[in-house]
Protein backbone atom coordinates (compact mmCIF):
# COMPACT_ATOMS: atom_id res chain seq x y z
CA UNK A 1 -59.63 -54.24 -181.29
CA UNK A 2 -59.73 -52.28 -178.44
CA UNK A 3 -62.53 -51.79 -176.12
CA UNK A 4 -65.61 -53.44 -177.34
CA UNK A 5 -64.31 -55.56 -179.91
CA UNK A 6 -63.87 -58.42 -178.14
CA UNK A 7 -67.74 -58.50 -178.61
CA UNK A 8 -67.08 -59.76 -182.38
CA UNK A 9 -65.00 -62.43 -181.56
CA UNK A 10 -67.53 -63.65 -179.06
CA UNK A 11 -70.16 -63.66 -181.21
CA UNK A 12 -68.28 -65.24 -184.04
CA UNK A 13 -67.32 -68.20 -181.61
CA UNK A 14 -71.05 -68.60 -180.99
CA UNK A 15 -71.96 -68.75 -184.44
CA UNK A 16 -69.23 -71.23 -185.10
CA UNK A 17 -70.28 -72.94 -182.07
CA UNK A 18 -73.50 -73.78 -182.51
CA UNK A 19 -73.21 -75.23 -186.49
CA UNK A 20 -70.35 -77.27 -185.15
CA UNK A 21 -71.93 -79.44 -181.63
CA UNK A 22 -75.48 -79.02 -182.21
CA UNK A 23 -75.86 -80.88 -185.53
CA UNK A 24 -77.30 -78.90 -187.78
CA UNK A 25 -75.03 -80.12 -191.02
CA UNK A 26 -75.38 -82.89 -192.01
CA UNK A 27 -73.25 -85.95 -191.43
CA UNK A 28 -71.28 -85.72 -194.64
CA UNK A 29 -69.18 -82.58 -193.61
CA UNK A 30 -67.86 -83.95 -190.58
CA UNK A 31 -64.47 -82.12 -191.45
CA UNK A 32 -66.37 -79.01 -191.61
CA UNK A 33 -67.74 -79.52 -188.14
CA UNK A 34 -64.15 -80.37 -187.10
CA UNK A 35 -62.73 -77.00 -188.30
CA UNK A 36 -65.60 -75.15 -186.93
CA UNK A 37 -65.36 -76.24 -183.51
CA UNK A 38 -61.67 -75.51 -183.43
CA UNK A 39 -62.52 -72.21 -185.08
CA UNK A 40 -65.10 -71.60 -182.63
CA UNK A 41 -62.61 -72.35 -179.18
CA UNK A 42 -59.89 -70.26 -180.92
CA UNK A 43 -62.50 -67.19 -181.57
CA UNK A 44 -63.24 -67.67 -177.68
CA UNK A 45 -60.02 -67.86 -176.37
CA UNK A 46 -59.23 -64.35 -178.38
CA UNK A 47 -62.53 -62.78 -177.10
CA UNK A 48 -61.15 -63.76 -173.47
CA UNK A 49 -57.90 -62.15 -174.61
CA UNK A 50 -59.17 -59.11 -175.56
CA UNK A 51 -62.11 -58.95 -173.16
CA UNK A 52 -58.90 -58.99 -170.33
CA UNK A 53 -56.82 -56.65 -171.92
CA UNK A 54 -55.96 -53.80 -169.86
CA UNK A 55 -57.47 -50.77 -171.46
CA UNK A 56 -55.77 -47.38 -171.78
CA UNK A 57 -56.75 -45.10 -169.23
CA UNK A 58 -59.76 -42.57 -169.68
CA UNK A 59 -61.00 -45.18 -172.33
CA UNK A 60 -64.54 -44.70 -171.81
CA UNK A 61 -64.28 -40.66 -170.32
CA UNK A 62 -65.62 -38.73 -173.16
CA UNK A 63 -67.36 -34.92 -173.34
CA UNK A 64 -71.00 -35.85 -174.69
CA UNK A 65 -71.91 -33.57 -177.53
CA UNK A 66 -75.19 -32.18 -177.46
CA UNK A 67 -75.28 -31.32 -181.35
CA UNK A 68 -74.26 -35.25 -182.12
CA UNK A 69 -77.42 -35.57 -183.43
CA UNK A 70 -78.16 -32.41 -185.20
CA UNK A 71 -78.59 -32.25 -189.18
CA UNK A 72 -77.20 -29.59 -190.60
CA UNK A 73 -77.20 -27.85 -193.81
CA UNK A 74 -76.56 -25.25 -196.06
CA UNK A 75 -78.97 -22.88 -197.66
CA UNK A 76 -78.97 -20.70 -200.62
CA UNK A 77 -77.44 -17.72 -198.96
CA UNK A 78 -74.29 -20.18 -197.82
CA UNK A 79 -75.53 -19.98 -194.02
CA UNK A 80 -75.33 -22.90 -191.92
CA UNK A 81 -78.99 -23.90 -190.73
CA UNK A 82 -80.29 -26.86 -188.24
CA UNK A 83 -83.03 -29.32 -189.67
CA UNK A 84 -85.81 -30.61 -187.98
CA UNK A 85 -85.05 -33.97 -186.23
CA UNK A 86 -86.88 -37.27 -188.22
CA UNK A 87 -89.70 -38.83 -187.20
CA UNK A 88 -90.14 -41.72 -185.06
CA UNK A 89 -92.22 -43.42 -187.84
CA UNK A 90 -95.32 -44.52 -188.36
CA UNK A 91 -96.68 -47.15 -186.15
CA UNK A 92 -96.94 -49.34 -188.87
CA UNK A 93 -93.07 -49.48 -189.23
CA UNK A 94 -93.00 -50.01 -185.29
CA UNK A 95 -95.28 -52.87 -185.38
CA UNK A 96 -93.58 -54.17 -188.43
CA UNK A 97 -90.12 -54.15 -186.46
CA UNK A 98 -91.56 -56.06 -183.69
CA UNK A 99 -93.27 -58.11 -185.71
CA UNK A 100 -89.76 -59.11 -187.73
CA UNK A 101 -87.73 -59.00 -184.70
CA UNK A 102 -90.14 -61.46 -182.78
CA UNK A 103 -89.96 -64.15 -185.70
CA UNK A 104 -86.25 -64.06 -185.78
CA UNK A 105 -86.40 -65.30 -182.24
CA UNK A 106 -88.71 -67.58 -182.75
CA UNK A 107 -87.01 -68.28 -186.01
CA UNK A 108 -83.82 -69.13 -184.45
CA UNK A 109 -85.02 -71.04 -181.71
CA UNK A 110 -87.01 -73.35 -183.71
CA UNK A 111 -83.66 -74.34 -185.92
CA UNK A 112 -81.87 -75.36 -182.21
């Protein structure tokens, strides 16, 4: 868990947060909501912890690689050759994206 991870704790207490004090199950699983909200302090209280934790030093120094994103492959002859890089996409599959990531929001707001 070092460096970033504390990330997944936070958003795990979130989740657990929000089923647990905004209401959204139903009154018969009270004892869920119980164990939820207790789940969801602990997850915050370890995303503090690790979010604090002193990181070793040069955690984040790092040479950037300029081939990172390079395909590579082999041809017949056994000689290593560079691919073409993909394609952005159509705009079809950009508007479709938005389109999806725009309900999700909306989506999720409408269930709080």
């Amino acid at each position: 868990m070092n460096g970033n991870g504390s990330i997944v704790w936070l958003m795990l207490s979130v989740l657990q947060a929000i089923f647990a004090f905004t209401g959204v199950l139903p009154p018969e699983m009270m004892i869920l909501e119980r164990i939820l909200g207790g789940n969801s302090i602990a997850f915050f209280v370890l995303f503090l912890y690790f979010m604090l934790k002193r990181k070793p030093e040069g955690f984040l120094d790092s040479d950037y690689s300029t081939s990172e994103r390079t395909t590579r492959a082999i041809d017949e002859v056994g000689n290593t050759v560079d691919l073409p890089e993909k394609s952005k996409g159509s705009r079809w599959e950009r508007w479709a994206s938005a389109l999806w990531f725009i309900a999700l929001i909306f989506g999720t707001a409408s269930i709080l």
